[in-house]
PDB file of N, CA and C in Angstrom:
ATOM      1  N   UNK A   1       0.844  -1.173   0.000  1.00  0.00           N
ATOM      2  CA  UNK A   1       0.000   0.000   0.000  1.00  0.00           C
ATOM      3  C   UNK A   1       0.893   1.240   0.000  1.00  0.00           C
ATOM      4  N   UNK A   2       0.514   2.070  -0.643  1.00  0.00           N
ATOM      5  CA  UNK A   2       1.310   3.331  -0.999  1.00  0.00           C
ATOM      6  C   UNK A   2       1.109   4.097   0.867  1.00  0.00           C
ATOM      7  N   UNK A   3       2.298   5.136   0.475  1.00  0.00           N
ATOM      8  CA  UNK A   3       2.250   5.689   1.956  1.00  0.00           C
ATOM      9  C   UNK A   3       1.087   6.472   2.256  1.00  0.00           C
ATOM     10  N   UNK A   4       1.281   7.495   1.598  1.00  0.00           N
ATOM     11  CA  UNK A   4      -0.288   8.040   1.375  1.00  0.00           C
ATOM     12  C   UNK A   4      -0.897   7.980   1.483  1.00  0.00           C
ATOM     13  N   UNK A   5      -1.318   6.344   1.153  1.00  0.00           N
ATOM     14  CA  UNK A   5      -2.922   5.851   1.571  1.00  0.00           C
ATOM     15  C   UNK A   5      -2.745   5.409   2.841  1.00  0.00           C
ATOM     16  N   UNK A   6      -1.733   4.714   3.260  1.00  0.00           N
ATOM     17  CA  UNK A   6      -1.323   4.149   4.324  1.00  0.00           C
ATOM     18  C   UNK A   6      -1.917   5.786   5.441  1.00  0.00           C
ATOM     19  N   UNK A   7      -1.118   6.827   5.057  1.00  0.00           N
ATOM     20  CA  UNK A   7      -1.410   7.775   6.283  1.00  0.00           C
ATOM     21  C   UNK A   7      -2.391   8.453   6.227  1.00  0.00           C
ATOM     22  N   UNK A   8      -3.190   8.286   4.922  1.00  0.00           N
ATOM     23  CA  UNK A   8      -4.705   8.934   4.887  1.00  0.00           C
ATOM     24  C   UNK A   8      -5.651   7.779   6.123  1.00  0.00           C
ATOM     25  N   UNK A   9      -5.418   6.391   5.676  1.00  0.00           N
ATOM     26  CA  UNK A   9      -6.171   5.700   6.728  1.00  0.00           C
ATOM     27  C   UNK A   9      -5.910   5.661   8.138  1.00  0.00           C
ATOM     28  N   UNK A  10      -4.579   5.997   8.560  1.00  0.00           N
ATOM     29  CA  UNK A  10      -4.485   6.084  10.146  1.00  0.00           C
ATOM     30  C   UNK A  10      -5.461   7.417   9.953  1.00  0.00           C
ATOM     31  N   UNK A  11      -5.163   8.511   9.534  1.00  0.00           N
ATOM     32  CA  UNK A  11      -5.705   9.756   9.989  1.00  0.00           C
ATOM     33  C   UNK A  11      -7.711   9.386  10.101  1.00  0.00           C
ATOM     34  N   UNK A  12      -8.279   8.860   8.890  1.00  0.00           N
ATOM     35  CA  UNK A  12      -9.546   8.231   9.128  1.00  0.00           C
ATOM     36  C   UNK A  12      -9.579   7.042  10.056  1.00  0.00           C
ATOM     37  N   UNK A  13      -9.000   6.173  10.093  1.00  0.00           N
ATOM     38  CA  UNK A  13      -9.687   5.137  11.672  1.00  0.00           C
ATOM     39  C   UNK A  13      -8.967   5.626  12.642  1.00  0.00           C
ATOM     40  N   UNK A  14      -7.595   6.492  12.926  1.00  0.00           N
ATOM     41  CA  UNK A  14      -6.895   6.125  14.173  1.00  0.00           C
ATOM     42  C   UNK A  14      -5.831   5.050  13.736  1.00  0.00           C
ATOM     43  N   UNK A  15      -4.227   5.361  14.680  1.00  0.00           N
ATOM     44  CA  UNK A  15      -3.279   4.820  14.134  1.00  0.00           C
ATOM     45  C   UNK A  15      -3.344   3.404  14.702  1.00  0.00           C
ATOM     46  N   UNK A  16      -3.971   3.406  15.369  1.00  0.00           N
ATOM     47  CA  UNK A  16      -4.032   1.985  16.397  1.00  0.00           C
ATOM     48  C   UNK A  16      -5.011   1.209  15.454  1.00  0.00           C
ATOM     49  N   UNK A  17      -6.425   1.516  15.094  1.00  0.00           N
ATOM     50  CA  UNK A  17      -7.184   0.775  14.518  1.00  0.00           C
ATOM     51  C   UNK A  17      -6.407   0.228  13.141  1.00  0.00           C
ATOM     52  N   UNK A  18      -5.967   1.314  12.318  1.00  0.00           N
ATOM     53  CA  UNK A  18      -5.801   1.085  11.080  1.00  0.00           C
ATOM     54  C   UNK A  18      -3.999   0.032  11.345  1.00  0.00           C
ATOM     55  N   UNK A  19      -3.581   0.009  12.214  1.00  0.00           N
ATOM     56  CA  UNK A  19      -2.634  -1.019  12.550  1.00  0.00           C
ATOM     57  C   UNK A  19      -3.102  -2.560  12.852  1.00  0.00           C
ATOM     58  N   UNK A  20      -4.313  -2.666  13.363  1.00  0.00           N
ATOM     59  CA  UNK A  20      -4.604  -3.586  13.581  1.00  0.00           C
ATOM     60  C   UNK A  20      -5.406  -3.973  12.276  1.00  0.00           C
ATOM     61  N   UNK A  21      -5.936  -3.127  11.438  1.00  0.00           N
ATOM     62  CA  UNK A  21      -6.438  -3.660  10.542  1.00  0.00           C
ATOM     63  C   UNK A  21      -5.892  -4.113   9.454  1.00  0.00           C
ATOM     64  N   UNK A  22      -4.967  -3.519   9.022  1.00  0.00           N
ATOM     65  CA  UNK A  22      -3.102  -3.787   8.128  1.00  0.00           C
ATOM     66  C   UNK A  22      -2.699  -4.917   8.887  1.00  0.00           C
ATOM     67  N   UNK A  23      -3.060  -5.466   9.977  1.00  0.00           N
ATOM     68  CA  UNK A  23      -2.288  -6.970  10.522  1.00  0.00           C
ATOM     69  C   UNK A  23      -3.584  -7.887   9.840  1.00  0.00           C
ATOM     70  N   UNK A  24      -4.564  -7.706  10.072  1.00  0.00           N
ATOM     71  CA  UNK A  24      -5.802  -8.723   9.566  1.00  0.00           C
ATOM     72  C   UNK A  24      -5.465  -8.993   7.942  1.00  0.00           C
ATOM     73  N   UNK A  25      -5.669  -7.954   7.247  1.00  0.00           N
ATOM     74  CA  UNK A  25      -5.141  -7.599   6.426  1.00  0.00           C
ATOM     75  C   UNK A  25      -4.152  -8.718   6.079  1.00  0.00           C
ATOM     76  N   UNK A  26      -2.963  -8.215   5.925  1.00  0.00           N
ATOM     77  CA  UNK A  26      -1.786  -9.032   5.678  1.00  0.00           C
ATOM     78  C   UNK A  26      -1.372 -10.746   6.135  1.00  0.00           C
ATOM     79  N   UNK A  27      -2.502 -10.556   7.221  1.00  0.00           N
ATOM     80  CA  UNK A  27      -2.034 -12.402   7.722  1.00  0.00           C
ATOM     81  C   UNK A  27      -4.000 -13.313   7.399  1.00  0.00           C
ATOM     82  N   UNK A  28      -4.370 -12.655   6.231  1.00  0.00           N
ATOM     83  CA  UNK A  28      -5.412 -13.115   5.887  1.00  0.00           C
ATOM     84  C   UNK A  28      -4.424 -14.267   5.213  1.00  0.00           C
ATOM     85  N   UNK A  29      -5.675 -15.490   5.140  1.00  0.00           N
ATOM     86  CA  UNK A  29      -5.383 -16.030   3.920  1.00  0.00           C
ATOM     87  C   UNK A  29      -6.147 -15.934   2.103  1.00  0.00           C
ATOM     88  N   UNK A  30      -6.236 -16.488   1.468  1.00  0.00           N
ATOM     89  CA  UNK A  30      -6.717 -16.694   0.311  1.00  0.00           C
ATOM     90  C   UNK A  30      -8.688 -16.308   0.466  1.00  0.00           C
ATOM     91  N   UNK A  31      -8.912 -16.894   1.423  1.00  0.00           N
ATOM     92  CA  UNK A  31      -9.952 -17.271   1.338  1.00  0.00           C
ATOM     93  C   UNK A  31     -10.617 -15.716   2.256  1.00  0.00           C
ATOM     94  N   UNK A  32      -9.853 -15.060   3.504  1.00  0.00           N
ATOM     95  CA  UNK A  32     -10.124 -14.519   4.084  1.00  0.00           C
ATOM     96  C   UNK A  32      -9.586 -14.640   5.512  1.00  0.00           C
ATOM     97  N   UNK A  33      -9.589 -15.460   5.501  1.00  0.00           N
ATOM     98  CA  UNK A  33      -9.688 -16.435   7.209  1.00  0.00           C
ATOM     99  C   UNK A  33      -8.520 -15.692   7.923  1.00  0.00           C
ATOM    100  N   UNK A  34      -8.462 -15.397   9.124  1.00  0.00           N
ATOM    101  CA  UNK A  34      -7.624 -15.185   9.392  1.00  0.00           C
ATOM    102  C   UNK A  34      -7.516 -15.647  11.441  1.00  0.00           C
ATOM    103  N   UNK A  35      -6.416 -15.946  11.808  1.00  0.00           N
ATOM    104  CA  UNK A  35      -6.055 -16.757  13.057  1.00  0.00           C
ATOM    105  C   UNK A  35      -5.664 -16.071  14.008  1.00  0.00           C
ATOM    106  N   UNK A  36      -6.276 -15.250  15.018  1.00  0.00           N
ATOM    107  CA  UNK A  36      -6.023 -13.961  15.460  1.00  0.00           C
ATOM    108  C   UNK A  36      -6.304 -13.866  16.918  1.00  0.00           C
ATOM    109  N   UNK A  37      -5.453 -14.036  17.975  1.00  0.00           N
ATOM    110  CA  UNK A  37      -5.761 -14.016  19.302  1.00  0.00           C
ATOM    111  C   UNK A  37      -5.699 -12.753  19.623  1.00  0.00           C
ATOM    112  N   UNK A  38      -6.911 -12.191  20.574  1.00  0.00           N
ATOM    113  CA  UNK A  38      -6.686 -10.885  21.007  1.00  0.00           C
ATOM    114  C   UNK A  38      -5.241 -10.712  21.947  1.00  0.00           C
ATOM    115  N   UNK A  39      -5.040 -11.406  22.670  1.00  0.00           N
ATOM    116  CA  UNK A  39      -4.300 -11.511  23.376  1.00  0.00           C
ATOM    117  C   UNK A  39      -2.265 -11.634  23.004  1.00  0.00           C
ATOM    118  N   UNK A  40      -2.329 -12.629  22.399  1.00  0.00           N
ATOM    119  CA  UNK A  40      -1.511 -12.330  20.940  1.00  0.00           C
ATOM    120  C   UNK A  40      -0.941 -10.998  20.423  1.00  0.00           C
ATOM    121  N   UNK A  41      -1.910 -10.703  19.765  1.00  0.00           N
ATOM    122  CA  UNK A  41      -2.150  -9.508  18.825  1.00  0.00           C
ATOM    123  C   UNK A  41      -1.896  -8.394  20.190  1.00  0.00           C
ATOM    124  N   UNK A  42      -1.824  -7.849  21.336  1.00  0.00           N
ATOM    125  CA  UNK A  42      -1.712  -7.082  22.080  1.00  0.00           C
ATOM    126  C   UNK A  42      -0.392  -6.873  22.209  1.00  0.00           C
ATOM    127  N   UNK A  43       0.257  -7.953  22.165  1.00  0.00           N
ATOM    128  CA  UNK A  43       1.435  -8.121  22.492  1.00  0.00           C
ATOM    129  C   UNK A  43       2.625  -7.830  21.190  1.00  0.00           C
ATOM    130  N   UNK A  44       1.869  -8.488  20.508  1.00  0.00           N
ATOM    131  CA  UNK A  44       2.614  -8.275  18.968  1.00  0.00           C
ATOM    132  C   UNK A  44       3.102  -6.405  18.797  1.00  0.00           C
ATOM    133  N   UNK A  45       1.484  -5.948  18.733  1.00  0.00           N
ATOM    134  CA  UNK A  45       1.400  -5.076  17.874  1.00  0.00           C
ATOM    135  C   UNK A  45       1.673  -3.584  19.280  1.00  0.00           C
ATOM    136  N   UNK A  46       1.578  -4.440  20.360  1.00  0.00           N
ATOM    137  CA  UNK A  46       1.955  -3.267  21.479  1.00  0.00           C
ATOM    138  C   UNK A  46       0.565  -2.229  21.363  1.00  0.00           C
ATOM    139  N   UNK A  47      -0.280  -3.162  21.692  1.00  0.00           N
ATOM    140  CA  UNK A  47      -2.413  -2.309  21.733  1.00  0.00           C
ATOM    141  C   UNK A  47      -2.803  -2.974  22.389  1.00  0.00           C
ATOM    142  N   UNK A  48      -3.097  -1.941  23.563  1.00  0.00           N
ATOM    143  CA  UNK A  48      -4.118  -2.736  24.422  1.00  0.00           C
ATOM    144  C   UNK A  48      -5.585  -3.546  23.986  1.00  0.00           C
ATOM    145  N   UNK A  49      -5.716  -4.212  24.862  1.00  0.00           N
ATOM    146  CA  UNK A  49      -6.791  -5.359  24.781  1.00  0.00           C
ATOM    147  C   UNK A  49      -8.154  -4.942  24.380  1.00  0.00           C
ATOM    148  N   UNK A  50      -8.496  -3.610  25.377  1.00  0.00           N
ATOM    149  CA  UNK A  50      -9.314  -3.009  24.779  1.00  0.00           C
ATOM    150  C   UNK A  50      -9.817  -1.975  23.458  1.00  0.00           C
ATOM    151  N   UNK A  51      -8.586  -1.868  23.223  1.00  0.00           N
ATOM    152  CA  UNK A  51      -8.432  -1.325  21.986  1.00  0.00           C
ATOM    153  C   UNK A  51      -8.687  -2.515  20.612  1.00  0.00           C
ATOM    154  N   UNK A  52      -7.898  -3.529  20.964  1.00  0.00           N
ATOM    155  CA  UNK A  52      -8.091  -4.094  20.006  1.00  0.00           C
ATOM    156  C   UNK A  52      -9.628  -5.185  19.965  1.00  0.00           C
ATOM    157  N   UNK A  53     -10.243  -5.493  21.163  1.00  0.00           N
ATOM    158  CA  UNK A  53     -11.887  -5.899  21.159  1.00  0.00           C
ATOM    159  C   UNK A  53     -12.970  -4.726  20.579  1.00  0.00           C
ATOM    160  N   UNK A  54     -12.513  -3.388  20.762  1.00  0.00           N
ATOM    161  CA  UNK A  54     -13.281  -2.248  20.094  1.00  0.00           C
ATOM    162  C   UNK A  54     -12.929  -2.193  18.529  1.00  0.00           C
ATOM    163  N   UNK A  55     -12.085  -2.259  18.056  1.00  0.00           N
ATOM    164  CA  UNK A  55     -11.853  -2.375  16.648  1.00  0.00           C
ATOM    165  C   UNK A  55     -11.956  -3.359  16.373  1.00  0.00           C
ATOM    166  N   UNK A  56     -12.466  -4.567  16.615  1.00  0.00           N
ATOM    167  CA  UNK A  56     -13.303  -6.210  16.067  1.00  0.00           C
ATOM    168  C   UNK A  56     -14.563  -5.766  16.012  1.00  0.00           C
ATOM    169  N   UNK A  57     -14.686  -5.156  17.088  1.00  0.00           N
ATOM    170  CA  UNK A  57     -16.689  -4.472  17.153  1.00  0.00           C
ATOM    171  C   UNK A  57     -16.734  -3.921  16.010  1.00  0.00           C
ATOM    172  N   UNK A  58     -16.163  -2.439  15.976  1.00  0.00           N
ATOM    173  CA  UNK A  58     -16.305  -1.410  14.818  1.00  0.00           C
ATOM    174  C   UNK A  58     -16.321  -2.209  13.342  1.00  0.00           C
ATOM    175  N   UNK A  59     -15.449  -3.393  13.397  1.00  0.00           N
ATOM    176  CA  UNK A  59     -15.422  -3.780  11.959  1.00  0.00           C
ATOM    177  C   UNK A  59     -16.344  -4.954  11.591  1.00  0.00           C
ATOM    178  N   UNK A  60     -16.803  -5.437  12.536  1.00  0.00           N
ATOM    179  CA  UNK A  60     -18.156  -5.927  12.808  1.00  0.00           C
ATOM    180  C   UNK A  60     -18.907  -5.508  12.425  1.00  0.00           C
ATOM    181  N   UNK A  61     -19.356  -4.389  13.562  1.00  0.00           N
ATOM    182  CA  UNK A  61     -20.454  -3.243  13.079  1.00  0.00           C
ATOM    183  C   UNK A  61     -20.254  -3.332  11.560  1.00  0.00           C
ATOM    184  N   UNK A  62     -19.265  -2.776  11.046  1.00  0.00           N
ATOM    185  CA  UNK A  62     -19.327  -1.992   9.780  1.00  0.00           C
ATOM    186  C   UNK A  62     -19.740  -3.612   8.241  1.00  0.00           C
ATOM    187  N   UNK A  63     -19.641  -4.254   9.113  1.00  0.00           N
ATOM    188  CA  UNK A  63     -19.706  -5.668   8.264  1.00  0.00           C
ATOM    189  C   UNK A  63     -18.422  -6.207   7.174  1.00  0.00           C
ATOM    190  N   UNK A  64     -17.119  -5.686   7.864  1.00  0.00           N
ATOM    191  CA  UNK A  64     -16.009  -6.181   7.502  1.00  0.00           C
ATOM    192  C   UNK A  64     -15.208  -6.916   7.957  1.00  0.00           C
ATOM    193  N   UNK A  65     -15.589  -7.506   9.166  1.00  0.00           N
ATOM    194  CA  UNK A  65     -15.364  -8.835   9.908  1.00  0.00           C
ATOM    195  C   UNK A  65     -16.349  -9.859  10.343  1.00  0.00           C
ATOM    196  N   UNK A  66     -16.152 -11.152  10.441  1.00  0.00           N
ATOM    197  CA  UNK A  66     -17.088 -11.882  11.298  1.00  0.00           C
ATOM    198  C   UNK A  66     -16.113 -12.652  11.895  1.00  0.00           C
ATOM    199  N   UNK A  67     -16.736 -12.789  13.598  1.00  0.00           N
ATOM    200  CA  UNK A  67     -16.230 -13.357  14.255  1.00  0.00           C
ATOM    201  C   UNK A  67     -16.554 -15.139  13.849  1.00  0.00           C
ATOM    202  N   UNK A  68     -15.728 -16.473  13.957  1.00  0.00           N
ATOM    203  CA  UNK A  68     -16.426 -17.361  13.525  1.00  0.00           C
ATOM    204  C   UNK A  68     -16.102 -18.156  14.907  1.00  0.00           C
ATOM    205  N   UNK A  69     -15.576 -18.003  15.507  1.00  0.00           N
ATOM    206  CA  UNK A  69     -15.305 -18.264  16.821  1.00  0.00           C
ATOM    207  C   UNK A  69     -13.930 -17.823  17.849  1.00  0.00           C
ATOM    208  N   UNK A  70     -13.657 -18.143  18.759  1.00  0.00           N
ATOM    209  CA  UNK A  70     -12.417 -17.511  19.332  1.00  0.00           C
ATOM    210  C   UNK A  70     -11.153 -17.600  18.415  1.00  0.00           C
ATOM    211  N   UNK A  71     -10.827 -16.601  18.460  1.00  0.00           N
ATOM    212  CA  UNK A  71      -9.719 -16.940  17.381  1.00  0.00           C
ATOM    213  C   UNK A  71      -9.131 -17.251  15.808  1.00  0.00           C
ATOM    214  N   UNK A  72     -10.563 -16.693  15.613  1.00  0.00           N
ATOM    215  CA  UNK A  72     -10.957 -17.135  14.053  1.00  0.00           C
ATOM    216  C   UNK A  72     -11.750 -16.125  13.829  1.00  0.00           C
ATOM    217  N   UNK A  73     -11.187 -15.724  12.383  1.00  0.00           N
ATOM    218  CA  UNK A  73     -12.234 -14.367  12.014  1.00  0.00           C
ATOM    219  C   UNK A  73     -12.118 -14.450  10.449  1.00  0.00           C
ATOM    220  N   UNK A  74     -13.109 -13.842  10.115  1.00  0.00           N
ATOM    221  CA  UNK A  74     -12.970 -13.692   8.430  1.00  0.00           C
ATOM    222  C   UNK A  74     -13.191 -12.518   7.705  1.00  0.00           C
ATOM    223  N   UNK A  75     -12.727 -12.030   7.320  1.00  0.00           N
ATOM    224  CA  UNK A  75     -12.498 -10.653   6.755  1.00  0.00           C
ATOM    225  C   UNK A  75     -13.376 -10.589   5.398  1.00  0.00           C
ATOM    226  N   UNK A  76     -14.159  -9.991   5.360  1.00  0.00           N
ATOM    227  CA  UNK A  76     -15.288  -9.518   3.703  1.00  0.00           C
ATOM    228  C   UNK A  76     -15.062  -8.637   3.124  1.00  0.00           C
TER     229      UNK A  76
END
């Protein structure tokens, strides 16, 4: 992704969201799927817990994630 776009989207979600969403993103597979512990992912990406359960909601909400169970999500 060009930088540009890269820093137009932190500036629209927030640098934290749009980080976590560039990780979904990138460790999708083919299909979508992607293998994603909140807990994990806190640690990885250095975002708190609650930060990163509010941006699963938001992209929920927005119908660009589904949760398919713990740890499993699929990106649309």
């Amino acid at each position: 992704m060009d930088d540009k776009v890269k820093t137009l989207c932190a500036k629209i979600f927030g640098k934290k969201r749009f980080e976590i969403l560039e990780f979904l993103a990138l460790h999708a597979d083919d299909d979508g799927f992607v293998f994603a512990n909140i807990e994990e992912l806190s640690k990885r990406l250095n975002i708190s817990k609650p930060t990163i359960i509010s941006t699963f909601k938001f992209l929920e909400e927005k119908a660009l994630l589904e949760k398919l169970k713990n740890g499993l999500y699929k990106l649309k």
